[in-house]
PDB file of N, CA and C in Angstrom:
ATOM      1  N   UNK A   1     -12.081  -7.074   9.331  1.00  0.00           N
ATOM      2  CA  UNK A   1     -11.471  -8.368   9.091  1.00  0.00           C
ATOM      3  C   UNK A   1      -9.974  -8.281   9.405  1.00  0.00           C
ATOM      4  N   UNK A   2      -9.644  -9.227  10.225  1.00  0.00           N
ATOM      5  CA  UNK A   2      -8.092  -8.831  10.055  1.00  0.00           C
ATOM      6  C   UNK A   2      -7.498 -10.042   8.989  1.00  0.00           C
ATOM      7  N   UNK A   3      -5.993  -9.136   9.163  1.00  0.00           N
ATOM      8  CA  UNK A   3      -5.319  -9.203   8.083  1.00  0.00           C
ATOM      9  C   UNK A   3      -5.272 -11.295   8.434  1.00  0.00           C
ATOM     10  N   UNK A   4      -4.777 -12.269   7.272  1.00  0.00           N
ATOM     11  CA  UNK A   4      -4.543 -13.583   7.431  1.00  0.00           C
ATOM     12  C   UNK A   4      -3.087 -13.331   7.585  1.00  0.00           C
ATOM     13  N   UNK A   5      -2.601 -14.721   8.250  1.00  0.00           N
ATOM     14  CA  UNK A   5      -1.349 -14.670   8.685  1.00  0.00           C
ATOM     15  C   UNK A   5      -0.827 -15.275   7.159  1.00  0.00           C
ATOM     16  N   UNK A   6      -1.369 -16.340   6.229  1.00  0.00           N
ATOM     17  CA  UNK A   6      -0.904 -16.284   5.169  1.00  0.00           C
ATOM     18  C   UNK A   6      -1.240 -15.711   4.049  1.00  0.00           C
ATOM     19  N   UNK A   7      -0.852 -15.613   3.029  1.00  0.00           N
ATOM     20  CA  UNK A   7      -1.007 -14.703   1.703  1.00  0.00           C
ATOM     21  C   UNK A   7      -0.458 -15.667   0.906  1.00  0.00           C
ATOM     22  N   UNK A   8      -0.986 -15.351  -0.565  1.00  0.00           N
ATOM     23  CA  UNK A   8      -0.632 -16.534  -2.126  1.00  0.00           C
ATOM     24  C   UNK A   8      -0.386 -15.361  -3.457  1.00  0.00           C
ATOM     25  N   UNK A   9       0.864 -16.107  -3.524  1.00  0.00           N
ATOM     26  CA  UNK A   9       1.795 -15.121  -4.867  1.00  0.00           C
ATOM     27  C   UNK A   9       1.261 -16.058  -6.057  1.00  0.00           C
ATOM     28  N   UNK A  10       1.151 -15.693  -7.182  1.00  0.00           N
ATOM     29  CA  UNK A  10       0.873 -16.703  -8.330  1.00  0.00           C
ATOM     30  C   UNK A  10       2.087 -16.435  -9.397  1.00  0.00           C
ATOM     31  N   UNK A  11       2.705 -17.384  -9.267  1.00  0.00           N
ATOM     32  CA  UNK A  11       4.324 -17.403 -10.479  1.00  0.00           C
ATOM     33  C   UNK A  11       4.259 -17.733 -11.261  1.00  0.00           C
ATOM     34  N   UNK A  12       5.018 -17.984 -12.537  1.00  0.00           N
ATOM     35  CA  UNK A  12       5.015 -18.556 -13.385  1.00  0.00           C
ATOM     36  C   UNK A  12       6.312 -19.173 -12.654  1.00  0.00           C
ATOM     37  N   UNK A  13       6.346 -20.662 -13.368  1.00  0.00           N
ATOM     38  CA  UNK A  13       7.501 -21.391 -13.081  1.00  0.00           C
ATOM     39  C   UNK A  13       8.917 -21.394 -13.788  1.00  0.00           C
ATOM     40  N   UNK A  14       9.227 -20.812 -14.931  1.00  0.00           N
ATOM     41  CA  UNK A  14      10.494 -19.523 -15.510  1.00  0.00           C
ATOM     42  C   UNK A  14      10.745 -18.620 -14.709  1.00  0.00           C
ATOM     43  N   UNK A  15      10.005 -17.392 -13.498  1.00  0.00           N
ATOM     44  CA  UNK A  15      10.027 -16.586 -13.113  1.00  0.00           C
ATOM     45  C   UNK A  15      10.434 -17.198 -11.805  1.00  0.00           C
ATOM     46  N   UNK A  16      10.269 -18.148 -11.267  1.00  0.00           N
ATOM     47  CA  UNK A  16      10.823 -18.969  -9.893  1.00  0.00           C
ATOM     48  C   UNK A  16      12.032 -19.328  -9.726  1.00  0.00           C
ATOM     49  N   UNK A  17      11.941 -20.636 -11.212  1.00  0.00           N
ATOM     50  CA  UNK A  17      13.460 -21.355 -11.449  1.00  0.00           C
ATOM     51  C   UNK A  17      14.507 -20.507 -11.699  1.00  0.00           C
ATOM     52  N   UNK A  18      14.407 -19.253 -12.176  1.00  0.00           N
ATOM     53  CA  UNK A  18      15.261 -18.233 -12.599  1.00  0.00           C
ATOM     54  C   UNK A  18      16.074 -17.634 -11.529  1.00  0.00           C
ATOM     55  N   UNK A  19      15.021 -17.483 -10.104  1.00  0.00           N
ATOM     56  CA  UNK A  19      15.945 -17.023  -8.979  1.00  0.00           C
ATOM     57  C   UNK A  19      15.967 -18.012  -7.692  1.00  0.00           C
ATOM     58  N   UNK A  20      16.317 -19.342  -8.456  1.00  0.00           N
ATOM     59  CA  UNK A  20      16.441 -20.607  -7.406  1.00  0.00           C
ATOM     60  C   UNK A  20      17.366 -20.482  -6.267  1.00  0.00           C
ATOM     61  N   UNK A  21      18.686 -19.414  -6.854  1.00  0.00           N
ATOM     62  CA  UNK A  21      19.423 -19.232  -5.731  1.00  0.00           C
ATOM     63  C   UNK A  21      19.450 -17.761  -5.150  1.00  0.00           C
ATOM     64  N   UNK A  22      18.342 -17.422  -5.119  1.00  0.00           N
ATOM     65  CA  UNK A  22      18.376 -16.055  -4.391  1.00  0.00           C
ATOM     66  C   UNK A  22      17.746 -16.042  -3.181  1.00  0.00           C
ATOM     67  N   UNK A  23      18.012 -14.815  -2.010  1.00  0.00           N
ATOM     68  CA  UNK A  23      17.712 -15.050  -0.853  1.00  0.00           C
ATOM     69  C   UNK A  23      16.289 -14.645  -1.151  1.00  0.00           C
ATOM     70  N   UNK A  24      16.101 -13.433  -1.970  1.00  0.00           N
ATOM     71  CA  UNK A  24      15.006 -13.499  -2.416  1.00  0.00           C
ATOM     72  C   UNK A  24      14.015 -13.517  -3.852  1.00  0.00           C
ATOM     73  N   UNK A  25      12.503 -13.295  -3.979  1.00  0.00           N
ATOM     74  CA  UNK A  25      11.954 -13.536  -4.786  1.00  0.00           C
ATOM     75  C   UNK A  25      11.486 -12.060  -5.622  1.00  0.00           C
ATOM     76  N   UNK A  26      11.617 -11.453  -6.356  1.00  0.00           N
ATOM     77  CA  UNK A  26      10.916 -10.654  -7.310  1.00  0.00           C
ATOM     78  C   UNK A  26      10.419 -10.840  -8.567  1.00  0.00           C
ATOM     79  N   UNK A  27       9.609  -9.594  -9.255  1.00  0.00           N
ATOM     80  CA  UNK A  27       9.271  -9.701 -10.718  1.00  0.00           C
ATOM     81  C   UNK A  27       8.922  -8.263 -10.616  1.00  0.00           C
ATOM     82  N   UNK A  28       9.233  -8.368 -12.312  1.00  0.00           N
ATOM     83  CA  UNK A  28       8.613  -7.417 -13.267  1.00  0.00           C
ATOM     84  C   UNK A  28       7.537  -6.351 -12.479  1.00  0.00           C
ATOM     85  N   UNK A  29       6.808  -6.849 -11.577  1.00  0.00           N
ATOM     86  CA  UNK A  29       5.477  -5.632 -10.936  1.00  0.00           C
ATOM     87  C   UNK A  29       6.641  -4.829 -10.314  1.00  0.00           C
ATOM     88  N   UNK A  30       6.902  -5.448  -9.424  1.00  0.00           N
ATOM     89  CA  UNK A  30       7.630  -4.341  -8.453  1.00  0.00           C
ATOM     90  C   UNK A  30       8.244  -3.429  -8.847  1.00  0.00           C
ATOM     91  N   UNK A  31       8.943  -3.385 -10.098  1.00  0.00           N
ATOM     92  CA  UNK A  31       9.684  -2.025 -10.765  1.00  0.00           C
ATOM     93  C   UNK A  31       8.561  -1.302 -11.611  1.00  0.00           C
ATOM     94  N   UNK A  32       7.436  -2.115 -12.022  1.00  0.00           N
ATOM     95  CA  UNK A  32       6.702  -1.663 -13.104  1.00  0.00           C
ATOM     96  C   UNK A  32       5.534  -0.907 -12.188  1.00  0.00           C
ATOM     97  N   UNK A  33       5.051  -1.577 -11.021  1.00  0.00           N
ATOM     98  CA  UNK A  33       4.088  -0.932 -10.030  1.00  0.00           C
ATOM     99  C   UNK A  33       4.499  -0.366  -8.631  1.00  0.00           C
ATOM    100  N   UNK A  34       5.788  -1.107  -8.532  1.00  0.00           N
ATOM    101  CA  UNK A  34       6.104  -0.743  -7.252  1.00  0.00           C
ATOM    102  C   UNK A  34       5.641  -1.668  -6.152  1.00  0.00           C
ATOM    103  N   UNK A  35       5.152  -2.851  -6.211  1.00  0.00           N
ATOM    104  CA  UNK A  35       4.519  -3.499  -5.445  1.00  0.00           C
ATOM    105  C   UNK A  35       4.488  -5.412  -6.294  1.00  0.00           C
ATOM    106  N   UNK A  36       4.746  -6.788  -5.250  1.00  0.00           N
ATOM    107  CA  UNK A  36       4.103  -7.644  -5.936  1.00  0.00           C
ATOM    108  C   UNK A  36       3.128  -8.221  -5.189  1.00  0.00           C
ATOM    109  N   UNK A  37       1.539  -8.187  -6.403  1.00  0.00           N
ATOM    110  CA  UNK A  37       0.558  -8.923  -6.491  1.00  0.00           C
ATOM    111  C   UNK A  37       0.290 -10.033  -5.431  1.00  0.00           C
ATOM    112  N   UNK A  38      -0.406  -9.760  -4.793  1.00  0.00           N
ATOM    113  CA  UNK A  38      -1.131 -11.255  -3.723  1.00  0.00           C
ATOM    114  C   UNK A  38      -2.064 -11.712  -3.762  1.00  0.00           C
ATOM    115  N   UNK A  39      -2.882 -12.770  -2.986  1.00  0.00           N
ATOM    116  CA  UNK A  39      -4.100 -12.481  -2.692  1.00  0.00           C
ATOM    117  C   UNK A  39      -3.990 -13.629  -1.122  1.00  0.00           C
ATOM    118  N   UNK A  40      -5.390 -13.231  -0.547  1.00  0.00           N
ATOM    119  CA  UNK A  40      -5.717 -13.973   0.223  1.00  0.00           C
ATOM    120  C   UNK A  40      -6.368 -15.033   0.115  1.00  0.00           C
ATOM    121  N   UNK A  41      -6.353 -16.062   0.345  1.00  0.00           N
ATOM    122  CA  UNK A  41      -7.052 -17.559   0.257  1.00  0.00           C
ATOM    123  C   UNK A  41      -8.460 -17.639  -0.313  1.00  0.00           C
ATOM    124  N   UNK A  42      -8.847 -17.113  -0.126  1.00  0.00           N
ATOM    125  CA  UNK A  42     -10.476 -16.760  -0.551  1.00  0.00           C
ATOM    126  C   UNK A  42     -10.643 -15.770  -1.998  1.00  0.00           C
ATOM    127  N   UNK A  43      -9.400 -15.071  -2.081  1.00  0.00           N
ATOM    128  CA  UNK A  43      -9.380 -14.286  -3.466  1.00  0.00           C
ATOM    129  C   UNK A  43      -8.538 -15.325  -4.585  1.00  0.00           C
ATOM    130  N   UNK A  44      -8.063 -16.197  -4.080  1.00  0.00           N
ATOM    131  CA  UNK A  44      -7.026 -17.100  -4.829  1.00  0.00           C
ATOM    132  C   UNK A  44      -7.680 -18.173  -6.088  1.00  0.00           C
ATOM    133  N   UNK A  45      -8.689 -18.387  -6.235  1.00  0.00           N
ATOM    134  CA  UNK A  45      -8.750 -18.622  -6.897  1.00  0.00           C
ATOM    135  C   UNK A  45      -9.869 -18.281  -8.146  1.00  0.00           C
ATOM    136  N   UNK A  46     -10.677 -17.050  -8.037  1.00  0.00           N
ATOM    137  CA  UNK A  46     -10.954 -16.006  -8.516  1.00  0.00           C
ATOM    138  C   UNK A  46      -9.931 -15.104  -9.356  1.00  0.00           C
ATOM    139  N   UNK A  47      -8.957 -14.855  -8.524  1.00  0.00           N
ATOM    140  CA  UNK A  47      -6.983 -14.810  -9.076  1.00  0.00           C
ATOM    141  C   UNK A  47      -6.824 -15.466 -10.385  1.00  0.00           C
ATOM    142  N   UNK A  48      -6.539 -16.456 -10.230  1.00  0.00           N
ATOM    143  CA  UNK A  48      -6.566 -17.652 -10.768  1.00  0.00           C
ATOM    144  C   UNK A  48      -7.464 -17.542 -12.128  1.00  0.00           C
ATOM    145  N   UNK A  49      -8.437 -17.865 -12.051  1.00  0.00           N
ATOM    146  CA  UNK A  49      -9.306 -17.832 -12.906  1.00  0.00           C
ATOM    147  C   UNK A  49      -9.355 -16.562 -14.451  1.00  0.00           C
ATOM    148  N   UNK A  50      -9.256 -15.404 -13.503  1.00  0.00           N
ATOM    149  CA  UNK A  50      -9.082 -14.375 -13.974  1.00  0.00           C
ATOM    150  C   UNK A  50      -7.967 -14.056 -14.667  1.00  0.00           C
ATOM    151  N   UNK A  51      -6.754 -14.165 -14.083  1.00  0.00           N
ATOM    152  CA  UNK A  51      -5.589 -13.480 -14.713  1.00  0.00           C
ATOM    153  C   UNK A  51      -4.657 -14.934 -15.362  1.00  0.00           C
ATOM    154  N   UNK A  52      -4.938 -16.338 -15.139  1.00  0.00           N
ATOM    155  CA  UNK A  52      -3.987 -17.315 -15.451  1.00  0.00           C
ATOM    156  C   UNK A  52      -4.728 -18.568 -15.599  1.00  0.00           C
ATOM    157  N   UNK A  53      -6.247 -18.469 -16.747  1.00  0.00           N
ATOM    158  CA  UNK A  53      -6.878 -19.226 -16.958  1.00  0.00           C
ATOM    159  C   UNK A  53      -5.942 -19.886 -18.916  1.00  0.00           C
ATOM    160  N   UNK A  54      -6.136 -21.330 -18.276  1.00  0.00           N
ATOM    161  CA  UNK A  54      -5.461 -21.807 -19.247  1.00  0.00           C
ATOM    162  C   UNK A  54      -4.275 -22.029 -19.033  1.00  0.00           C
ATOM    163  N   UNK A  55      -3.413 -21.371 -18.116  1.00  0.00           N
ATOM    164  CA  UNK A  55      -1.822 -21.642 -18.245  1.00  0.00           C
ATOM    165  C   UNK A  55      -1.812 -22.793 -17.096  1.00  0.00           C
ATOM    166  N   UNK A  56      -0.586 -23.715 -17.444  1.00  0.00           N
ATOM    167  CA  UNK A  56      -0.038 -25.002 -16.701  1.00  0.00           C
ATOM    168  C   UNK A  56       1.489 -24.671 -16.323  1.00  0.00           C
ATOM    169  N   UNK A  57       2.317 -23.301 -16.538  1.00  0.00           N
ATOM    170  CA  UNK A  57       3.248 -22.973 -16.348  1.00  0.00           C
ATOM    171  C   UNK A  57       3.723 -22.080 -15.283  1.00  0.00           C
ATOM    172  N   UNK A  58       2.510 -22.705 -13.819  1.00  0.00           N
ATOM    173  CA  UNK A  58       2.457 -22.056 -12.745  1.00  0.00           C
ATOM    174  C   UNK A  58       2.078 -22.301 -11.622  1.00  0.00           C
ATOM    175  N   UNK A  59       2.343 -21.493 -10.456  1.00  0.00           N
ATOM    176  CA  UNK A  59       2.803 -22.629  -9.254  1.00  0.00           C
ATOM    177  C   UNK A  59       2.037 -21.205  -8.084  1.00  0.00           C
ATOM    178  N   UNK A  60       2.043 -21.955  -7.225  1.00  0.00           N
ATOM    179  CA  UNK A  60       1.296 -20.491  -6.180  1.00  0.00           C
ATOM    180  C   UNK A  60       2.537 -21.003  -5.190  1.00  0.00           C
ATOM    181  N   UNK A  61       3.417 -19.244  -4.291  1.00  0.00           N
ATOM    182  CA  UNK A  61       4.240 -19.655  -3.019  1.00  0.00           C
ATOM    183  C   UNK A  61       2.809 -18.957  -2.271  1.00  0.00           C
ATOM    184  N   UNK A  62       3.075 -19.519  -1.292  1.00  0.00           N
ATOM    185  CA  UNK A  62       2.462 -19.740  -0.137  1.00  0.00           C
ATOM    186  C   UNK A  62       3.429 -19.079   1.148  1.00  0.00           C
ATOM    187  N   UNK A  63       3.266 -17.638   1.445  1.00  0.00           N
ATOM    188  CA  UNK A  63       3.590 -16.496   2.037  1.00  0.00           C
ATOM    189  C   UNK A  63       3.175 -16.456   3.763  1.00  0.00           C
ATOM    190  N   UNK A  64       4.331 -16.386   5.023  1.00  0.00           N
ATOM    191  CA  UNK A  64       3.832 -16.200   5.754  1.00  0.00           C
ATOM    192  C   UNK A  64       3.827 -14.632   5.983  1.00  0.00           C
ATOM    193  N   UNK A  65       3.065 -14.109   6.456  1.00  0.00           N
ATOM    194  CA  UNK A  65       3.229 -12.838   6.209  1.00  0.00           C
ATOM    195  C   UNK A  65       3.735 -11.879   7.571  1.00  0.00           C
ATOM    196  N   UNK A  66       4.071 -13.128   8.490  1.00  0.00           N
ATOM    197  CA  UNK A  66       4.658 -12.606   9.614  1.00  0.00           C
ATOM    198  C   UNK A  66       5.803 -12.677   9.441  1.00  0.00           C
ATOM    199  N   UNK A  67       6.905 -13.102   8.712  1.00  0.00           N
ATOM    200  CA  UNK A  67       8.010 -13.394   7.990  1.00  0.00           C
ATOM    201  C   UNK A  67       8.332 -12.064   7.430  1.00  0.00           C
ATOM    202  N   UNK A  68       7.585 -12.150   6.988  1.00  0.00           N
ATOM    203  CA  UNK A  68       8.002 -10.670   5.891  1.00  0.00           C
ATOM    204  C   UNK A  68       9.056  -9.232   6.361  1.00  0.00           C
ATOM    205  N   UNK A  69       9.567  -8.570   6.170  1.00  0.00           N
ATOM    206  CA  UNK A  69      10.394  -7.480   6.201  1.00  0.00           C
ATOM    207  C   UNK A  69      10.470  -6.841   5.580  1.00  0.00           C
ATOM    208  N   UNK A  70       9.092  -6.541   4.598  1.00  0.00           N
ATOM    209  CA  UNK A  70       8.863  -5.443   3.593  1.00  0.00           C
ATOM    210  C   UNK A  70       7.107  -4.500   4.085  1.00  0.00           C
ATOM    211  N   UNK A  71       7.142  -4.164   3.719  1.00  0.00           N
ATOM    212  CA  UNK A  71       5.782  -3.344   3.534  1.00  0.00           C
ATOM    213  C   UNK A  71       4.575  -4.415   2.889  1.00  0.00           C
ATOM    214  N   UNK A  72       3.382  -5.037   3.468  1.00  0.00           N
ATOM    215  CA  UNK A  72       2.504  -5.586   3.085  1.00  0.00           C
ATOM    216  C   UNK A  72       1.568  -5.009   3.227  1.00  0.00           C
ATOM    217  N   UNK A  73       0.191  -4.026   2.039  1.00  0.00           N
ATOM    218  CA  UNK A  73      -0.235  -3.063   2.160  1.00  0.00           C
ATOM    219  C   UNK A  73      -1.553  -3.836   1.454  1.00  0.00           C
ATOM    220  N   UNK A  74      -2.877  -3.966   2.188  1.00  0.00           N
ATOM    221  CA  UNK A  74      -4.040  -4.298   1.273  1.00  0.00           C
ATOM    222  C   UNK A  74      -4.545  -3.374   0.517  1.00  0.00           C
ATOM    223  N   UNK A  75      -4.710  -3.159  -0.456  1.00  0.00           N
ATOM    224  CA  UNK A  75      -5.278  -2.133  -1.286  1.00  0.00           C
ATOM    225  C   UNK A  75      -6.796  -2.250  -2.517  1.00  0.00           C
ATOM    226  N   UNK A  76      -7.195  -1.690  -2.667  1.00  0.00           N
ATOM    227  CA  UNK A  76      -8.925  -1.686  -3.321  1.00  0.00           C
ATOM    228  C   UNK A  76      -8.319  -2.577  -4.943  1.00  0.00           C
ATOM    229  N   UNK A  77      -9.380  -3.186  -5.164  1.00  0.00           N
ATOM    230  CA  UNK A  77      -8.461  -3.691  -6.526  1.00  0.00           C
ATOM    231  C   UNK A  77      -9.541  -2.389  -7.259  1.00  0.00           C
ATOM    232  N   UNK A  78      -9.085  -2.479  -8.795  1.00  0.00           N
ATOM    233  CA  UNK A  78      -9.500  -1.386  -9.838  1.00  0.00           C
ATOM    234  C   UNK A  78     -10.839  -1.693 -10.017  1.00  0.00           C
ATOM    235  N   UNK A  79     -11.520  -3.497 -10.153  1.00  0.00           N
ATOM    236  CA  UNK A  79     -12.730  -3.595 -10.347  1.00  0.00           C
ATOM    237  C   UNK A  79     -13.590  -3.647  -9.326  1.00  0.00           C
ATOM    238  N   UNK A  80     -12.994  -3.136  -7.924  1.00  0.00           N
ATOM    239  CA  UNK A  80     -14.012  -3.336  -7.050  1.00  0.00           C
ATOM    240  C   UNK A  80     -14.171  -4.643  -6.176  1.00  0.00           C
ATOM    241  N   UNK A  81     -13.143  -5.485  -6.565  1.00  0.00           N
ATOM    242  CA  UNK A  81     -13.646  -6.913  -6.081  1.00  0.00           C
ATOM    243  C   UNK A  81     -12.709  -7.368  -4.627  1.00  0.00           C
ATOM    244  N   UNK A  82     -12.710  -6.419  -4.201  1.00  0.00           N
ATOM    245  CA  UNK A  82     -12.276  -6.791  -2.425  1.00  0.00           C
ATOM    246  C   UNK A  82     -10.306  -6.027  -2.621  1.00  0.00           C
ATOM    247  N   UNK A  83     -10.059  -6.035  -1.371  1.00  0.00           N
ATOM    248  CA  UNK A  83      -8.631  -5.058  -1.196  1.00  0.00           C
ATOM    249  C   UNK A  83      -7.691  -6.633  -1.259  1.00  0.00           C
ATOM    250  N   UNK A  84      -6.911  -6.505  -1.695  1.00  0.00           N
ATOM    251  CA  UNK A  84      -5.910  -7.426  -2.053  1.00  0.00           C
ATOM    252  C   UNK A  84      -4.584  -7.104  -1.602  1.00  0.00           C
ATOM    253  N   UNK A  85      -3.671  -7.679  -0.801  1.00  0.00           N
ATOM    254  CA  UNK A  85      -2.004  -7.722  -0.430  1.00  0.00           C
ATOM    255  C   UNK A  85      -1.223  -7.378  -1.460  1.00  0.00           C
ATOM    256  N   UNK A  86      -0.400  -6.780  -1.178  1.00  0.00           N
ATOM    257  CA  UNK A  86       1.077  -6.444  -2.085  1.00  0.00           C
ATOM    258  C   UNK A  86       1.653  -6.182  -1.256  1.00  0.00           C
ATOM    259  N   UNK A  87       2.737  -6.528  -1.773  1.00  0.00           N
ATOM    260  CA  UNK A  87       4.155  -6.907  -1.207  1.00  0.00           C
ATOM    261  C   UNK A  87       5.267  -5.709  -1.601  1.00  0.00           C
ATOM    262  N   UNK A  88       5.389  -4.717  -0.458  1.00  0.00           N
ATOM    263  CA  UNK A  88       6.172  -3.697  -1.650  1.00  0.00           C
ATOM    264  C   UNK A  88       7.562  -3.448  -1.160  1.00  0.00           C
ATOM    265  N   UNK A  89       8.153  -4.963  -1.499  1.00  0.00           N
ATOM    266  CA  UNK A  89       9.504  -5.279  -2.076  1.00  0.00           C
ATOM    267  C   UNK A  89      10.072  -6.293  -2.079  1.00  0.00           C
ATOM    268  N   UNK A  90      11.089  -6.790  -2.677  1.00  0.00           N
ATOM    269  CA  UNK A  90      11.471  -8.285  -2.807  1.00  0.00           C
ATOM    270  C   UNK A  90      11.483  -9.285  -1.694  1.00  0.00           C
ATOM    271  N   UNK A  91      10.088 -10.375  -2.168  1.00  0.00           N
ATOM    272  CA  UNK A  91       9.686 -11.361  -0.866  1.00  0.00           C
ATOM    273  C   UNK A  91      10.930 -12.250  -0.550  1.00  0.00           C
ATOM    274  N   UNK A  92      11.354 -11.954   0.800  1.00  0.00           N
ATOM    275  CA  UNK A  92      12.609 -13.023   1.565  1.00  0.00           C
ATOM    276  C   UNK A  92      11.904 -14.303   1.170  1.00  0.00           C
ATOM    277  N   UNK A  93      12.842 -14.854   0.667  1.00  0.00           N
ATOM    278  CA  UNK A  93      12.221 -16.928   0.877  1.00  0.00           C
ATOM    279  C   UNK A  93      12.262 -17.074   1.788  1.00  0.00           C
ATOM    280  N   UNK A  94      12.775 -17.046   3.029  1.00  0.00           N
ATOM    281  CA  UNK A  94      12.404 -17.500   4.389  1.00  0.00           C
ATOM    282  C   UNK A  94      11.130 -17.175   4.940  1.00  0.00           C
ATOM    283  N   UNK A  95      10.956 -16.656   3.898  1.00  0.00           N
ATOM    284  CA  UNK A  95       8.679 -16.226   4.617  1.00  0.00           C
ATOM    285  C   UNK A  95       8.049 -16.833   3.146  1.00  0.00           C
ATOM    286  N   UNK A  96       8.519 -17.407   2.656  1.00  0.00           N
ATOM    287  CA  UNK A  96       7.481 -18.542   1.097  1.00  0.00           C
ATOM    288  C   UNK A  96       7.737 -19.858   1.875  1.00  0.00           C
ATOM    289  N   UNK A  97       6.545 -20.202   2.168  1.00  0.00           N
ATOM    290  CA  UNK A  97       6.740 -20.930   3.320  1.00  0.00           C
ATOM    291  C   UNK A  97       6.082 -22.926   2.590  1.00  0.00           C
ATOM    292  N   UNK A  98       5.480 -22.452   1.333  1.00  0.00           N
ATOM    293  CA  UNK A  98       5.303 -23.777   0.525  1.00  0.00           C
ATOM    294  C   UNK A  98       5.298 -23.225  -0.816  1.00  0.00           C
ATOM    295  N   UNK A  99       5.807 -23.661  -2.085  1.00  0.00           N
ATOM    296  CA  UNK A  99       5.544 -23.639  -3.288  1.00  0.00           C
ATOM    297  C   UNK A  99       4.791 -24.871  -3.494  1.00  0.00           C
ATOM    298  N   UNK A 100       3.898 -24.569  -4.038  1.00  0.00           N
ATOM    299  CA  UNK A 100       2.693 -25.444  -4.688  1.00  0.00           C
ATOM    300  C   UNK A 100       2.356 -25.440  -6.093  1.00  0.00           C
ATOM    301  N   UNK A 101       2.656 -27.010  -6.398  1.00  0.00           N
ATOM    302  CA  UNK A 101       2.689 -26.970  -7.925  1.00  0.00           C
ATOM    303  C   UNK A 101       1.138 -27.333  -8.386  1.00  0.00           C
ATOM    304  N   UNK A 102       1.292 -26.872 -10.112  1.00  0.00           N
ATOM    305  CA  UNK A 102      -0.077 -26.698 -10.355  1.00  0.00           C
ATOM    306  C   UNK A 102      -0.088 -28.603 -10.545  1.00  0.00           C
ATOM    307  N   UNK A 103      -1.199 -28.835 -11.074  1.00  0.00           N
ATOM    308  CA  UNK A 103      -2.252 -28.243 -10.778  1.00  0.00           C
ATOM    309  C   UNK A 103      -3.052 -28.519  -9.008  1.00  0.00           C
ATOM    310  N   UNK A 104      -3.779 -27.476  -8.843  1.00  0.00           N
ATOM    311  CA  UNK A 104      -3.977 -27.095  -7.522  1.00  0.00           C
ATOM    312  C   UNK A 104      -5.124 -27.937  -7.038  1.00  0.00           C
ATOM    313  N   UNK A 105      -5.235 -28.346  -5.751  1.00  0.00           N
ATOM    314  CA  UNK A 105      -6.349 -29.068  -5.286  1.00  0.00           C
ATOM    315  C   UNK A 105      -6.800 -28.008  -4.147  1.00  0.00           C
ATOM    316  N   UNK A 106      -7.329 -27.193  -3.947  1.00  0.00           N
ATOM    317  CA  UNK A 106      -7.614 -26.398  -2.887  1.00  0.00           C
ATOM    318  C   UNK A 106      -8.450 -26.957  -2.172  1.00  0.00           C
ATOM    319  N   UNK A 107      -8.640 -28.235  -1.825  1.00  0.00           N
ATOM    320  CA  UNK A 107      -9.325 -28.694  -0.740  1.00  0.00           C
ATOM    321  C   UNK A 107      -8.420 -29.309   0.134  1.00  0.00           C
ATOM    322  N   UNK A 108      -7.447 -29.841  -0.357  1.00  0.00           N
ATOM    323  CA  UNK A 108      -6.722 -30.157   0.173  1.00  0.00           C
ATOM    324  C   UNK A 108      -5.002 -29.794   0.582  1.00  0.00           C
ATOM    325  N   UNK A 109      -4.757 -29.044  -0.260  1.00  0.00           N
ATOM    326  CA  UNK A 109      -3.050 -28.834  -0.714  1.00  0.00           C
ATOM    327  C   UNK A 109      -3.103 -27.314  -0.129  1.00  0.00           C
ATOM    328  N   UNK A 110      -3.631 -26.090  -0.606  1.00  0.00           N
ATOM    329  CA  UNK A 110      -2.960 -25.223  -0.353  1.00  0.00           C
ATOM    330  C   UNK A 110      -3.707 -24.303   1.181  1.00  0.00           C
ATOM    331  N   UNK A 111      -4.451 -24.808   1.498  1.00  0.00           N
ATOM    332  CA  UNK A 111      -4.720 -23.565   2.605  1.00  0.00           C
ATOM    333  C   UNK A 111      -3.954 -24.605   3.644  1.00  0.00           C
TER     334      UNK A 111
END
């Protein structure tokens, strides 16, 4: 399979507004794992479901990943459920190419 040209970060919207004026975007993983969390369109809302069921305090950027100027590395997730993107180092905003507020219509809004 090759890689998609886009990729989906899942934020909280505190963790966004916080670096409104930065060239770029980080969190907490990247120092804590070394890497931030992605997924591909088809893992996104499985994502979703899983790790940010219930919360309304969150927004998906929408990543070109030809943009990028860091290391984008798919890797096995822990449960087995397909290799997933990370980002291993602070995403340039000039490659978050839509922020999309919740709540999400994936038929229409984000791919």
């Amino acid at each position: 399979m090759a890689a998609p040209q886009f990729i989906y970060h899942i934020a909280s919207i505190s963790d966004w507004d916080k670096q409104a004026n930065n060239k770029v975007y980080s969190i907490e993983t990247l120092d804590e794992e070394g890497f931030i969390h992605c997924s591909r369109y088809e893992q996104l809302d499985a994502t979703l479901k899983r790790f940010f069921d219930g919360r309304e305090d969150i927004l998906v950027l929408k990543i070109d990943s030809k943009l990028l100027n860091i290391p984008l590395i798919y890797e096995a997730a822990d449960n087995g459920s397909g290799f997933f993107p990370h980002a291993f180092g602070p995403i340039q905003k000039n490659a978050i190419v839509e922020v999309i507020p919740f709540p999400f219509d994936f038929s229409k809004q984000i791919k």
